[in-house]
Protein backbone atom coordinates (compact mmCIF):
# COMPACT_ATOMS: atom_id res chain seq x y z
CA UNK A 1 53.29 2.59 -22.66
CA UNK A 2 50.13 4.80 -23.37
CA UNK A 3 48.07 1.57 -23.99
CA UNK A 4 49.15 -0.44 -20.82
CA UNK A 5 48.64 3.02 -18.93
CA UNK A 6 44.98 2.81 -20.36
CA UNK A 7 44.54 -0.96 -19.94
CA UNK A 8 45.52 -0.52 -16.52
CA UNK A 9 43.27 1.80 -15.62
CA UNK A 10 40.36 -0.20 -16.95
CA UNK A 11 41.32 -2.93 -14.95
CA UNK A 12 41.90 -1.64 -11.88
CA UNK A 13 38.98 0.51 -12.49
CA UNK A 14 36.69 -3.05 -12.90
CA UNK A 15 38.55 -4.51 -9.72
CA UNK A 16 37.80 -1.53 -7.62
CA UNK A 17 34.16 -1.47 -5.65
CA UNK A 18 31.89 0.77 -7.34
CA UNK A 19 30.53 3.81 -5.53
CA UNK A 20 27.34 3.22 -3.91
CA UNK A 21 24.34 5.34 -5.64
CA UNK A 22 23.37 8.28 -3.20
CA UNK A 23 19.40 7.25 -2.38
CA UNK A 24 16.71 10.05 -2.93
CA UNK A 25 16.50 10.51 1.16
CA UNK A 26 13.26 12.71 0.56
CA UNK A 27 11.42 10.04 -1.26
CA UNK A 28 11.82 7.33 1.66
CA UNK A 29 11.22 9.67 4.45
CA UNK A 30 7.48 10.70 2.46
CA UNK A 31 6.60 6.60 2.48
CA UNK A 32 7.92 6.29 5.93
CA UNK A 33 4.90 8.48 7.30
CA UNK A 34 1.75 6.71 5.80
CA UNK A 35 3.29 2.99 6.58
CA UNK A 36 3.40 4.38 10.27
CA UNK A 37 -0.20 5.26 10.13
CA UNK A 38 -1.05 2.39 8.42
CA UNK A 39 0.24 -0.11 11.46
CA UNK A 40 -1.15 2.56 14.04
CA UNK A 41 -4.69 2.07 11.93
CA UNK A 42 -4.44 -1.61 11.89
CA UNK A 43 -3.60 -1.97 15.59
CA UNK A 44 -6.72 0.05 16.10
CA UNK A 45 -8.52 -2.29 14.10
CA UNK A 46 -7.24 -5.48 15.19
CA UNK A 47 -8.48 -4.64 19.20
CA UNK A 48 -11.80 -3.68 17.44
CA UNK A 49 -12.46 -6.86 16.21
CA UNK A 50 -11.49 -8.45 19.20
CA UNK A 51 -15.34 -9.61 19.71
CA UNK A 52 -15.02 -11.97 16.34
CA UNK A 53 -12.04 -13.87 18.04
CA UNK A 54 -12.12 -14.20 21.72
CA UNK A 55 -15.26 -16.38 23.23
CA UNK A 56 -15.08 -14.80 26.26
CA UNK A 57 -14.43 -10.93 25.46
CA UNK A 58 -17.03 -9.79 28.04
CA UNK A 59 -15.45 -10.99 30.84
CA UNK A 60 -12.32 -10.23 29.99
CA UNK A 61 -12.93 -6.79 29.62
CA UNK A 62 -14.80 -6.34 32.93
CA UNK A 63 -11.90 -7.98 34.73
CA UNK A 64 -9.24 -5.68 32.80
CA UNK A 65 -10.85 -1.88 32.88
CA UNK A 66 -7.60 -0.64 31.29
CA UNK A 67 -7.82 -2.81 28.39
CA UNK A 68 -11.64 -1.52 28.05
CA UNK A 69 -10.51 1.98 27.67
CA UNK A 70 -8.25 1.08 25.35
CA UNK A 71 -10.27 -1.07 22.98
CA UNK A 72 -12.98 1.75 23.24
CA UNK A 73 -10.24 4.26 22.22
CA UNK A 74 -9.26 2.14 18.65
CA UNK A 75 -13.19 1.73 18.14
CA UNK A 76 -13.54 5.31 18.26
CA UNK A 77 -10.41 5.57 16.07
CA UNK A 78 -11.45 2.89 13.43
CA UNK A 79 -15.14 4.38 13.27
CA UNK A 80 -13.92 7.91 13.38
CA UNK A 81 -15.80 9.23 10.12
CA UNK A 82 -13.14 12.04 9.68
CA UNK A 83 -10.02 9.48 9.89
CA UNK A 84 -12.06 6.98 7.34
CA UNK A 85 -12.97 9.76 4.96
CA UNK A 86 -10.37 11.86 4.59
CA UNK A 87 -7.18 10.22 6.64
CA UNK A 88 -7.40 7.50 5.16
CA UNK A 89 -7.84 8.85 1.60
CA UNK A 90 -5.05 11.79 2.04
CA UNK A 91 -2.48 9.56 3.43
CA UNK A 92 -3.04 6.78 1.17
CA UNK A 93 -2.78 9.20 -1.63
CA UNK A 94 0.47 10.18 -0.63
CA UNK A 95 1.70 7.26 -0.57
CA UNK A 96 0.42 6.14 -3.91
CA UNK A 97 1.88 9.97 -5.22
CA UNK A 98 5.42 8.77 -3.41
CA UNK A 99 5.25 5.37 -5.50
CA UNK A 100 5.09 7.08 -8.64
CA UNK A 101 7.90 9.10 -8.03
CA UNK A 102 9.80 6.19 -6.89
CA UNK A 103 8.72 4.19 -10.24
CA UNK A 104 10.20 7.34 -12.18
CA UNK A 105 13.32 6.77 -10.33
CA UNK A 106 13.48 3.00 -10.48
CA UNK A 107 15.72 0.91 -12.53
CA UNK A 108 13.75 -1.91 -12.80
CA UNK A 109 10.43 -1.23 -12.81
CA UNK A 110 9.68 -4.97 -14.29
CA UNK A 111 11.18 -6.04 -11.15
CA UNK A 112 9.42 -3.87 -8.63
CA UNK A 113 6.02 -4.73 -10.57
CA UNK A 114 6.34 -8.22 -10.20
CA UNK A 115 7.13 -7.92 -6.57
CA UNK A 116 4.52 -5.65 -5.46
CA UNK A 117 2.22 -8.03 -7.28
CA UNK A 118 3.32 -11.02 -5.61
CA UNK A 119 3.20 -9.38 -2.29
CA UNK A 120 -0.41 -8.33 -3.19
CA UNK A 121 -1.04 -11.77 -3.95
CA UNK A 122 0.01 -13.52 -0.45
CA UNK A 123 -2.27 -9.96 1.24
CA UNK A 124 -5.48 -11.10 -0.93
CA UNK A 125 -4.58 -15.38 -0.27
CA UNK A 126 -3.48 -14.32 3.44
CA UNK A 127 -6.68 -12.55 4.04
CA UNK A 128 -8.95 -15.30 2.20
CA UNK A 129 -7.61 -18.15 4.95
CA UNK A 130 -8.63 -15.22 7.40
CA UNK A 131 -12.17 -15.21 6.60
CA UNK A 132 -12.36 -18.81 6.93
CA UNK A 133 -10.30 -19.04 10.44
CA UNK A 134 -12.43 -15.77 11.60
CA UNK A 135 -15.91 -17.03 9.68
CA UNK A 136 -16.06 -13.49 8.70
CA UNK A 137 -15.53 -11.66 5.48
CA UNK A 138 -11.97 -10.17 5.80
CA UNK A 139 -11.05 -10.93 2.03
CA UNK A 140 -8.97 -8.10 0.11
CA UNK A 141 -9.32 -8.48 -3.76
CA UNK A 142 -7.72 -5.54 -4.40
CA UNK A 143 -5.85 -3.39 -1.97
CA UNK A 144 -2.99 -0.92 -2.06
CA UNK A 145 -0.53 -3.49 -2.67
CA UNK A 146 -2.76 -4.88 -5.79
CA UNK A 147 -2.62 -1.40 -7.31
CA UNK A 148 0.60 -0.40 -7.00
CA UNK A 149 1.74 -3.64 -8.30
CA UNK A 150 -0.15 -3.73 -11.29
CA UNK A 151 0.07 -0.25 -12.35
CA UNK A 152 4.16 -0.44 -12.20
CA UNK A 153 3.86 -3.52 -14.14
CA UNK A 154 1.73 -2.11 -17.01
CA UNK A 155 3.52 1.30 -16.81
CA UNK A 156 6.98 -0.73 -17.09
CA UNK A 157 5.52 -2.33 -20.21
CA UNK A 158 4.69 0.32 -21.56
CA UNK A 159 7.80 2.04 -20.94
CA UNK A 160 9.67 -0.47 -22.30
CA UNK A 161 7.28 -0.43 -25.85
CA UNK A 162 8.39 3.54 -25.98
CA UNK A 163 12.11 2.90 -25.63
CA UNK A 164 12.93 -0.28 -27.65
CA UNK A 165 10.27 0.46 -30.55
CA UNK A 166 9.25 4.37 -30.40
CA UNK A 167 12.65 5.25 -29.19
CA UNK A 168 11.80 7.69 -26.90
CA UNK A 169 10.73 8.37 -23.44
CA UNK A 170 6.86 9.20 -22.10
CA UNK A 171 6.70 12.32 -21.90
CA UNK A 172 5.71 13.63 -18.12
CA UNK A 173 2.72 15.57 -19.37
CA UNK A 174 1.41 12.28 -20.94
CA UNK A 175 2.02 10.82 -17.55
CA UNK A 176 0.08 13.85 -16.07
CA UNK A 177 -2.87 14.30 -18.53
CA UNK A 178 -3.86 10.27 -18.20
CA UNK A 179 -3.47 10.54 -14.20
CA UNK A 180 -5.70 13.12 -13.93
CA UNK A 181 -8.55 11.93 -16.25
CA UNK A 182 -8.45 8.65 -14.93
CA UNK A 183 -8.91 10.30 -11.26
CA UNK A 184 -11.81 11.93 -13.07
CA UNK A 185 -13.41 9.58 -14.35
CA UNK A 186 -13.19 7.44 -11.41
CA UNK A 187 -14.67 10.40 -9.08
CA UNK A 188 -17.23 11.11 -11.72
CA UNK A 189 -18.51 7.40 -11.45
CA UNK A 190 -18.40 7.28 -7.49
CA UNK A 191 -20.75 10.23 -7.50
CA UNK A 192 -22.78 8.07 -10.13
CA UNK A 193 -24.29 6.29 -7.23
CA UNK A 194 -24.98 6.80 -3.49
CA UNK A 195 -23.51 7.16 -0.02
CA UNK A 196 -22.80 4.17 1.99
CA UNK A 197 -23.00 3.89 5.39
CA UNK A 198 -19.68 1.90 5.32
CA UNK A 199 -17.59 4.60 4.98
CA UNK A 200 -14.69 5.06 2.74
CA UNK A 201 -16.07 5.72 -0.58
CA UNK A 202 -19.02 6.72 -2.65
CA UNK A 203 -18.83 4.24 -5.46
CA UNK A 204 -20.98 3.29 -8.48
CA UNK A 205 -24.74 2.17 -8.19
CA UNK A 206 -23.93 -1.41 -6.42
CA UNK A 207 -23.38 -1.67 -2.73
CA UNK A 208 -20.16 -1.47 -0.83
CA UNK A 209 -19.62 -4.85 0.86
CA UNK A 210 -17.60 -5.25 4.19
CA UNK A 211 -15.07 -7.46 2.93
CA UNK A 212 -15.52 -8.57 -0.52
CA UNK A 213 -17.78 -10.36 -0.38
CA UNK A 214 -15.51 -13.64 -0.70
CA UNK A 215 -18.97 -15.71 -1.80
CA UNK A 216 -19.41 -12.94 -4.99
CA UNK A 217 -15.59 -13.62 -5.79
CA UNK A 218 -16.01 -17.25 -5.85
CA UNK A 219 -19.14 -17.33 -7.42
CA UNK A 220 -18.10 -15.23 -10.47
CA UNK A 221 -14.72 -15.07 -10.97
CA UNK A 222 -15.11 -11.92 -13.48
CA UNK A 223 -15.77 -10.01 -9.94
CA UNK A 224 -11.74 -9.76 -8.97
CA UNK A 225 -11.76 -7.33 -12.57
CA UNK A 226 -15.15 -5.26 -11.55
CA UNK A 227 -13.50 -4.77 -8.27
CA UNK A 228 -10.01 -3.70 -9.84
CA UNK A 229 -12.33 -1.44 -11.92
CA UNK A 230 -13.70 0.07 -8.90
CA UNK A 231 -17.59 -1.55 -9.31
CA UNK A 232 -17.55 -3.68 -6.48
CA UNK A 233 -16.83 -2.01 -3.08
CA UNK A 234 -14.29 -3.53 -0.22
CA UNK A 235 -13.95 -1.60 2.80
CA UNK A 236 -11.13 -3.66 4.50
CA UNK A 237 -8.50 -2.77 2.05
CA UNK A 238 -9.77 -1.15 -1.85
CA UNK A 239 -8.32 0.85 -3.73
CA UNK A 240 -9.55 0.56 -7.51
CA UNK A 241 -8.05 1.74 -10.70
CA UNK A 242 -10.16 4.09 -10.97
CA UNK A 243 -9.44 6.94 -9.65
CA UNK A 244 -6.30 5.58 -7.63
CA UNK A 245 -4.04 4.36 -10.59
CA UNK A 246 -4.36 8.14 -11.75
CA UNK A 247 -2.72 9.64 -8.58
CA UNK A 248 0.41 6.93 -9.37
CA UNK A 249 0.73 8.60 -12.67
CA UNK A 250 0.41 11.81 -11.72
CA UNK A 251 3.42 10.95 -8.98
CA UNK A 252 5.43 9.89 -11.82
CA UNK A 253 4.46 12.93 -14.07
CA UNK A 254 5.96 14.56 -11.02
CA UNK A 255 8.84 12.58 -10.43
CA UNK A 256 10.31 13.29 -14.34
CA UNK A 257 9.95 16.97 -13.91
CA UNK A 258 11.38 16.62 -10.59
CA UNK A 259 14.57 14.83 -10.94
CA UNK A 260 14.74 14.63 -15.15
CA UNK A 261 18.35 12.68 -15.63
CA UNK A 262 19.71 13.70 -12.96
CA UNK A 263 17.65 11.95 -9.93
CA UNK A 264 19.51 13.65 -6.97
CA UNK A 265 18.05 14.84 -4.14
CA UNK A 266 16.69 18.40 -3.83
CA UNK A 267 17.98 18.44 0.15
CA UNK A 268 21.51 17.22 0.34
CA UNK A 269 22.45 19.74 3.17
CA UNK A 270 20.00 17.77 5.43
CA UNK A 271 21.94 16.11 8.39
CA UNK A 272 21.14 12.21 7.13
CA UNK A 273 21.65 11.00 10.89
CA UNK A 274 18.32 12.79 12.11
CA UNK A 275 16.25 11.21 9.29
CA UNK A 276 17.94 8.07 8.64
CA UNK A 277 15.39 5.48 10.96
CA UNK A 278 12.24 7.16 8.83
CA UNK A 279 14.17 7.01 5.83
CA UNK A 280 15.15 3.24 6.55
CA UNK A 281 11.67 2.49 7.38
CA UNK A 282 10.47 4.01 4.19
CA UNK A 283 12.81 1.80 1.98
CA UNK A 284 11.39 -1.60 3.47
CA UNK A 285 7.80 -0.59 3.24
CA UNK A 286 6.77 -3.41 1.33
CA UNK A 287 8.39 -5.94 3.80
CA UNK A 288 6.68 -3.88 6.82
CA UNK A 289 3.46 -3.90 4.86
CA UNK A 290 3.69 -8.03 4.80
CA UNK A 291 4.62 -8.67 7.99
CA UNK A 292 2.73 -5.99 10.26
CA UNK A 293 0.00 -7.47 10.85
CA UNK A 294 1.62 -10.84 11.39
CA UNK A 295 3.43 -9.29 14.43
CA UNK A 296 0.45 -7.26 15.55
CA UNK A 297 -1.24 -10.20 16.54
CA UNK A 298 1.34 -12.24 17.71
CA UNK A 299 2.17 -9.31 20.56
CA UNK A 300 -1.53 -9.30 21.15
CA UNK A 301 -1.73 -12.68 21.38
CA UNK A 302 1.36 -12.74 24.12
CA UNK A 303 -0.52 -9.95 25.81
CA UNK A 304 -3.83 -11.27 25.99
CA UNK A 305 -3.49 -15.19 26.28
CA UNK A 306 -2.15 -15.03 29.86
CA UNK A 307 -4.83 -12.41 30.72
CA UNK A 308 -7.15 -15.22 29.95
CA UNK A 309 -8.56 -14.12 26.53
CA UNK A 310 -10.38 -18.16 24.83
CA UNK A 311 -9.61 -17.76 21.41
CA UNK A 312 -12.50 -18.96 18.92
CA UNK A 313 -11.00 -21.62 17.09
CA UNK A 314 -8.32 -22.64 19.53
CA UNK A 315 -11.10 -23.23 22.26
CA UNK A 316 -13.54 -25.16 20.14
């Protein structure tokens, strides 16, 4: 009877649905803020460049007064030295800082690596066909996306070398030391070289290009690994290995002392109903990330079409 008690239990304990793992609510409500930003940013951005696309911009602001307060407004925004400098910086940081923790608390990090990589992938091809439709150098060789993807991919690796050969787990100090010397280093270069008037960065002694430039990438293919490295600038969307792959580490560093085994959250008495949209938005940031500026400019297309805006290459 005992054993057809305990076979019966096993069964019926396979048959039943299993319990839903409790989400980190903390974690997704830190990403949901800079992916906010980020589309607020890019709106800005997209009505600044509004001169590249539409033929006859000029016109169509001095008919529409409202819409040339507002496009003033983003250009102020986007060329805002304090928002470039240290916004943009801080916020990305925090997001990179969030991604490490998340990495610490992933199952899969093979998975997540692979994704984030392929998602980086369609940003740099998706922004490639943009230079060509825009005849302007848009081209991202190696943005957020790019990063994050590649250092989850290597860190999973490596993970997986301690646990099935070592036997044992990196340690978060290891985690810790290497994220902050490789955010050294990669400061210590920057200030190797000089100011530019670009903006985000100071950077090694070669010039920070607005864009790529897409004609260096496909003239010397080596330049996609120099840019990685954090030699060759990119203003649109760059964030190198060095120093940005060191604030990832650090995150996870972070995340093991954080939530160890355990990985609950340190706020369970917060009322999940108030911070359940941010916290919803912050688990599809990758999807968001993808598709943002897809549906940025189709609004501003409906917007501005039937106020008469002549696109370039739809007019020629």
């Amino acid at each position: 009877m005992l054993i057809i008690g305990n076979n019966y239990k096993v069964l019926t304990n396979r048959l039943l649905p299993k319990k839903k793992k409790e989400r980190i609510w903390e974690v997704d409500f830190l990403r949901c803020l800079p992916i906010i930003l980020v589309i607020l940013y890019h709106i800005c951005y997209d009505l600044n460049s509004l001169p590249l696309v539409i033929t006859n911009y000029s016109d169509l602001i001095e008919d529409h007064k409202n819409l040339a307060d507002f496009v003033k407004f983003c250009t102020s925004i986007t060329n805002n030295t304090f928002i470039n400098y240290y916004l943009v910086s801080f916020f990305g940081g925090v997001f990179l800082f969030v991604c490490g923790i998340s990495t610490e608390l992933s199952k899969n990090n093979i998975k997540r690596g692979i994704l984030l990589s392929l998602g980086g992938l369609v940003i740099s091809l998706g922004s490639w066909l943009a230079s060509y439709i825009l005849d302007d150098d848009l081209f991202i060789c190696f943005g957020v996306i790019n990063l994050m993807g590649l250092v989850i991919l290597i860190y999973s690796l490596v993970e997986l070398f301690f646990k099935k050969v070592l036997k044992k787990e990196i340690s978060s100090f290891s985690c810790l030391t290497l994220g902050i010397l490789i955010f050294l280093i990669g400061n210590i270069l920057n200030q190797i070289g000089y100011k530019n008037s670009y903006g985000l960065f100071t950077h090694w002694p070669v010039d920070v290009y607005y864009g790529g430039p897409i004609k260096m990438y496909e003239k010397n293919p080596w330049s996609f690994i120099l840019s990685a490295l954090g030699y060759y600038g990119n203003v649109v969307d760059w964030w190198p290995i060095f120093p940005f792959a060191g604030v990832i580490l650090v995150g996870i560093a972070f995340g093991k002392v954080l939530y160890g085994k355990e990985k609950k959250t340190k706020f369970p008495k917060v009322n999940k109903k108030i911070v359940e949209p941010f916290c919803f938005i912050g688990r599809h940031t990758l999807l968001i990330y993808l598709l943002h500026q897809f549906v940025i400019v189709l609004i501003l297309a409906a917007i501005l079409l039937p106020m008469g805006a002549k696109v370039q290459w739809l007019s020629a």
